[in-house]
Protein backbone atom coordinates (compact mmCIF):
# COMPACT_ATOMS: atom_id res chain seq x y z
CA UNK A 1 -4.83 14.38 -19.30
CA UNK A 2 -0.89 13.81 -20.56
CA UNK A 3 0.49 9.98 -19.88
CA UNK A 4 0.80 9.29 -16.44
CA UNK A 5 -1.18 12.11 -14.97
CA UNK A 6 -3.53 9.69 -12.62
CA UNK A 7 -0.58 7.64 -11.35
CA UNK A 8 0.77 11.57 -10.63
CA UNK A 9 -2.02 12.12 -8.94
CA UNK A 10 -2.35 9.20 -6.79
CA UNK A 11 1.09 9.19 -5.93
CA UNK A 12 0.46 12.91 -4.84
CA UNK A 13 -2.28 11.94 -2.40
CA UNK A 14 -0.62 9.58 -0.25
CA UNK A 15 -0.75 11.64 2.83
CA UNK A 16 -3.98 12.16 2.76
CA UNK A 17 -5.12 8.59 2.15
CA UNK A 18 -2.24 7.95 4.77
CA UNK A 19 -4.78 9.78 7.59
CA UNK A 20 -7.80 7.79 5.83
CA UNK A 21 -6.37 4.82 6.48
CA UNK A 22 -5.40 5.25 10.41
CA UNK A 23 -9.29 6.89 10.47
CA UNK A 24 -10.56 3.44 9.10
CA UNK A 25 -8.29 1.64 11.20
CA UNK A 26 -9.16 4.10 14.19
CA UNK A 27 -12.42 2.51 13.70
CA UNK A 28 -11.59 -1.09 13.77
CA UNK A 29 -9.16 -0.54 16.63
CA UNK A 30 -10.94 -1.84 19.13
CA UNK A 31 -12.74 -4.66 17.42
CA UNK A 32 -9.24 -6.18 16.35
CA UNK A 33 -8.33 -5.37 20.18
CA UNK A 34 -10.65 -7.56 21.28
CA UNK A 35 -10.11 -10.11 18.56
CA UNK A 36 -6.52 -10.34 19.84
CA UNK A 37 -6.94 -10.43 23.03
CA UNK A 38 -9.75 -12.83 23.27
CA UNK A 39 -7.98 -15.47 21.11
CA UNK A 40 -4.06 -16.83 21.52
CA UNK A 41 -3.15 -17.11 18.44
CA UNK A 42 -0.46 -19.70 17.10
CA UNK A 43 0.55 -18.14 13.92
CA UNK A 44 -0.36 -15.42 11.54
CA UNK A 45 -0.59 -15.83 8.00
CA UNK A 46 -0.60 -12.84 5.89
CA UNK A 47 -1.87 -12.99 2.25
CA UNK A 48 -1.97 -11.54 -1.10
CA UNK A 49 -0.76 -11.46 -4.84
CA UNK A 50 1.37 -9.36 -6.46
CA UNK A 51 2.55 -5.93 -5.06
CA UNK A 52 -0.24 -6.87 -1.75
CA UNK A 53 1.70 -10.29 -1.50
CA UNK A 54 4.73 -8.27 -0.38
CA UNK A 55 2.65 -5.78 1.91
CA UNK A 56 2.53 -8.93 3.66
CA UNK A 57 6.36 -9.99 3.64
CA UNK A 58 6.56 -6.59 5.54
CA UNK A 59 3.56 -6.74 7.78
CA UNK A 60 4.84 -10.72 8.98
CA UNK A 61 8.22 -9.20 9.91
CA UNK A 62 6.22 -6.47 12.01
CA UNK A 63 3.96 -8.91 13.79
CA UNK A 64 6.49 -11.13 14.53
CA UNK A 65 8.82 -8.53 15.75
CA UNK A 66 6.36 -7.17 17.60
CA UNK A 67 4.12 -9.74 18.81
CA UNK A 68 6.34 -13.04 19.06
CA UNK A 69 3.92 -15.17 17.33
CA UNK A 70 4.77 -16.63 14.27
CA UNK A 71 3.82 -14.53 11.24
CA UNK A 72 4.54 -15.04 7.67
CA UNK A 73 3.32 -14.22 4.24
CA UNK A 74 2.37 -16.67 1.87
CA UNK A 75 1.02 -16.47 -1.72
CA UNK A 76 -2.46 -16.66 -2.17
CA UNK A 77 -2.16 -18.74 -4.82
CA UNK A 78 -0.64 -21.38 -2.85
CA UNK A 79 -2.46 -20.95 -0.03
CA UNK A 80 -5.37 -21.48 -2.49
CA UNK A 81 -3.50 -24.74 -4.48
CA UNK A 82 -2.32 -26.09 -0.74
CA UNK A 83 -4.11 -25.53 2.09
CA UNK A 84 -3.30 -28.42 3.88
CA UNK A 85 0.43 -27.20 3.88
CA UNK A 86 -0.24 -23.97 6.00
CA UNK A 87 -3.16 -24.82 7.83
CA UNK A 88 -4.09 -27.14 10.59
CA UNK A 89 -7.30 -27.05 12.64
CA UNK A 90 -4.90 -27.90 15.44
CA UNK A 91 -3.48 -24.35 15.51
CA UNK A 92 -4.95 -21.06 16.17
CA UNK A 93 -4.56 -18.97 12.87
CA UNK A 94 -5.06 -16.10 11.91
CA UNK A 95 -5.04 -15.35 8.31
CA UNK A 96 -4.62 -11.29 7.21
CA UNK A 97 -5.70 -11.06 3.65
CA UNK A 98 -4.92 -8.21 1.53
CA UNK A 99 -6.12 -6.99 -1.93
CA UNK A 100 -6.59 -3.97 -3.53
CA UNK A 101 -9.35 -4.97 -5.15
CA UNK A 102 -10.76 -6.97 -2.95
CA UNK A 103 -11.91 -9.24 -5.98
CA UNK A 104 -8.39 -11.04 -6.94
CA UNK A 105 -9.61 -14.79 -7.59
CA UNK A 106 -7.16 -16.51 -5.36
CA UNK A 107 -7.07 -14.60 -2.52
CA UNK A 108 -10.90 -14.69 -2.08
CA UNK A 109 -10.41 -18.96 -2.65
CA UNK A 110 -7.93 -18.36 -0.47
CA UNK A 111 -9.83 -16.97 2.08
CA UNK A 112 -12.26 -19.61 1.54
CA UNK A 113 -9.97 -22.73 1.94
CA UNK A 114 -8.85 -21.02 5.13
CA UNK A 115 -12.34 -21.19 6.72
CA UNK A 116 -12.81 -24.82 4.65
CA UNK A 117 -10.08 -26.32 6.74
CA UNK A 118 -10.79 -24.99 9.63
CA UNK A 119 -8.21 -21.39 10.00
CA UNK A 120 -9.59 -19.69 12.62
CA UNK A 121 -9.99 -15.94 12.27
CA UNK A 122 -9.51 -13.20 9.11
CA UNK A 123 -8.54 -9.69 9.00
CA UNK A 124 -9.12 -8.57 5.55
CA UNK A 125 -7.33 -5.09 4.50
CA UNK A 126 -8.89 -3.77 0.81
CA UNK A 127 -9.73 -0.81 -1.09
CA UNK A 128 -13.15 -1.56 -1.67
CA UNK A 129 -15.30 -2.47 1.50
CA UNK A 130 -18.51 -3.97 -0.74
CA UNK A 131 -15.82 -6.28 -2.25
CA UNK A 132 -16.27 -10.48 -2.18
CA UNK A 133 -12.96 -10.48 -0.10
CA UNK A 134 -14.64 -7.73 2.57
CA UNK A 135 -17.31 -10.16 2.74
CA UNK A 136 -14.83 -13.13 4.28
CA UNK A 137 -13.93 -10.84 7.37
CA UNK A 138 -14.09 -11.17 10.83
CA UNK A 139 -12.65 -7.70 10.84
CA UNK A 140 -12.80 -5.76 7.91
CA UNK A 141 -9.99 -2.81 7.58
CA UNK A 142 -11.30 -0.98 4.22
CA UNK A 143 -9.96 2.52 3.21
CA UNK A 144 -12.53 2.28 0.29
CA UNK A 145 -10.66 6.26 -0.95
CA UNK A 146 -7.28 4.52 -1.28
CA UNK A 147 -8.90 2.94 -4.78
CA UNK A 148 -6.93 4.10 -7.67
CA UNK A 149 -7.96 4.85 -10.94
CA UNK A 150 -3.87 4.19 -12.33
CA UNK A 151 -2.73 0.81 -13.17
CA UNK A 152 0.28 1.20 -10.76
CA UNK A 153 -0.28 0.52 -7.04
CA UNK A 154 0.78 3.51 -5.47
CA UNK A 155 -1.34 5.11 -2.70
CA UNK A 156 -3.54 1.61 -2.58
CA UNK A 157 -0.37 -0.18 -1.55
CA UNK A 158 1.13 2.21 0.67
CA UNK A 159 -2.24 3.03 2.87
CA UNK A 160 -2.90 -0.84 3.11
CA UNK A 161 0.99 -1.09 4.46
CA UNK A 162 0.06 1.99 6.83
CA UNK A 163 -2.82 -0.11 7.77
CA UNK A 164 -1.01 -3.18 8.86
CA UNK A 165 1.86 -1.27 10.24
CA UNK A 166 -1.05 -0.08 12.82
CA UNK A 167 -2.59 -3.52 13.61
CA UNK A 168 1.20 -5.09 13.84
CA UNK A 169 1.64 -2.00 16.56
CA UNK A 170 -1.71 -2.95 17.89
CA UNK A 171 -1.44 -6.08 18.87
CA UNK A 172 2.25 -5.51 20.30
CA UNK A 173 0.81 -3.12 22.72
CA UNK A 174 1.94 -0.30 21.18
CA UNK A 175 0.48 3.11 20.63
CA UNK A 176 -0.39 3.23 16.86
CA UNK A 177 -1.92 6.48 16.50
CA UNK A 178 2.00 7.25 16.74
CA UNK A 179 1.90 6.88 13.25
């Protein structure tokens, strides 16, 4: 295989992983449903590091569009280094964690200081449904395919965006399977 045949590849298979991921979230649709409806949530915190870190800069603008409730993204390192400065047992948060991988060091810690100061709720979107992340869901959105073999996030990043772009459609009472 010549240099940069795999990324090729992957890159070449986003539509397909594109369906996979609205068939996985097809699947989830109506636990997150519930999840949303059953709880008012104050804010939504979106995480991740890296290239999934800005997944979530677009997903927050989404939800908040959509939604009204306060979304943003934050690093998972600092949500990992300061959880007291993002969350308050006094609000009704829920955290949407993203990772590839499912195995990147802060944003597992980070899902873990969410719980350990008492977030309310997590949404974890990942690539690999037997990960330690996948493990810290509520509601676990995992288009386990979307796994890449290249360095380079390609179809990994853009089926987790797909994925979010559904639940921020979702939960504004919007038809997702639109997409």
């Amino acid at each position: 295989m010549g240099t940069g045949t795999k990324t090729l590849t992957e890159i070449e298979s986003q539509p397909r992983q594109w369906v996979e991921a609205l068939q996985q979230f097809e699947r989830q649709a109506d636990a997150l449903k519930r999840l949303w409806a059953d709880t008012a949530f104050d804010e939504i915190i979106l995480t991740g590091c890296g290239s999934t870190y800005y997944a979530g800069v677009i997903s927050a603008a989404l939800l908040q569009a959509g939604t009204g409730v306060t979304a943003r993204a934050v690093s998972a390192t600092e949500l990992m280094l300061f959880p007291e400065m993002y969350i308050s047992a006094r609000r009704t948060t829920l955290l949407v964690c993203i990772s590839r991988s499912g195995t990147t060091r802060e944003t597992v810690a980070a899902a873990q200081m969410f719980r350990n100061h008492g977030g309310h709720s997590i949404v974890v979107v990942t690539c690999d449904s037997e990960s330690p992340l996948a493990q810290t869901a509520d509601v676990l959105l995992a288009i386990d395919t979307a796994q890449e073999e290249s360095r380079v996030q390609t179809r990994s990043f853009s089926s987790m965006v797909v994925a979010t772009t559904a639940l921020a459609a979702l939960f504004s009472g919007r038809d997702w399977r639109v997409l």
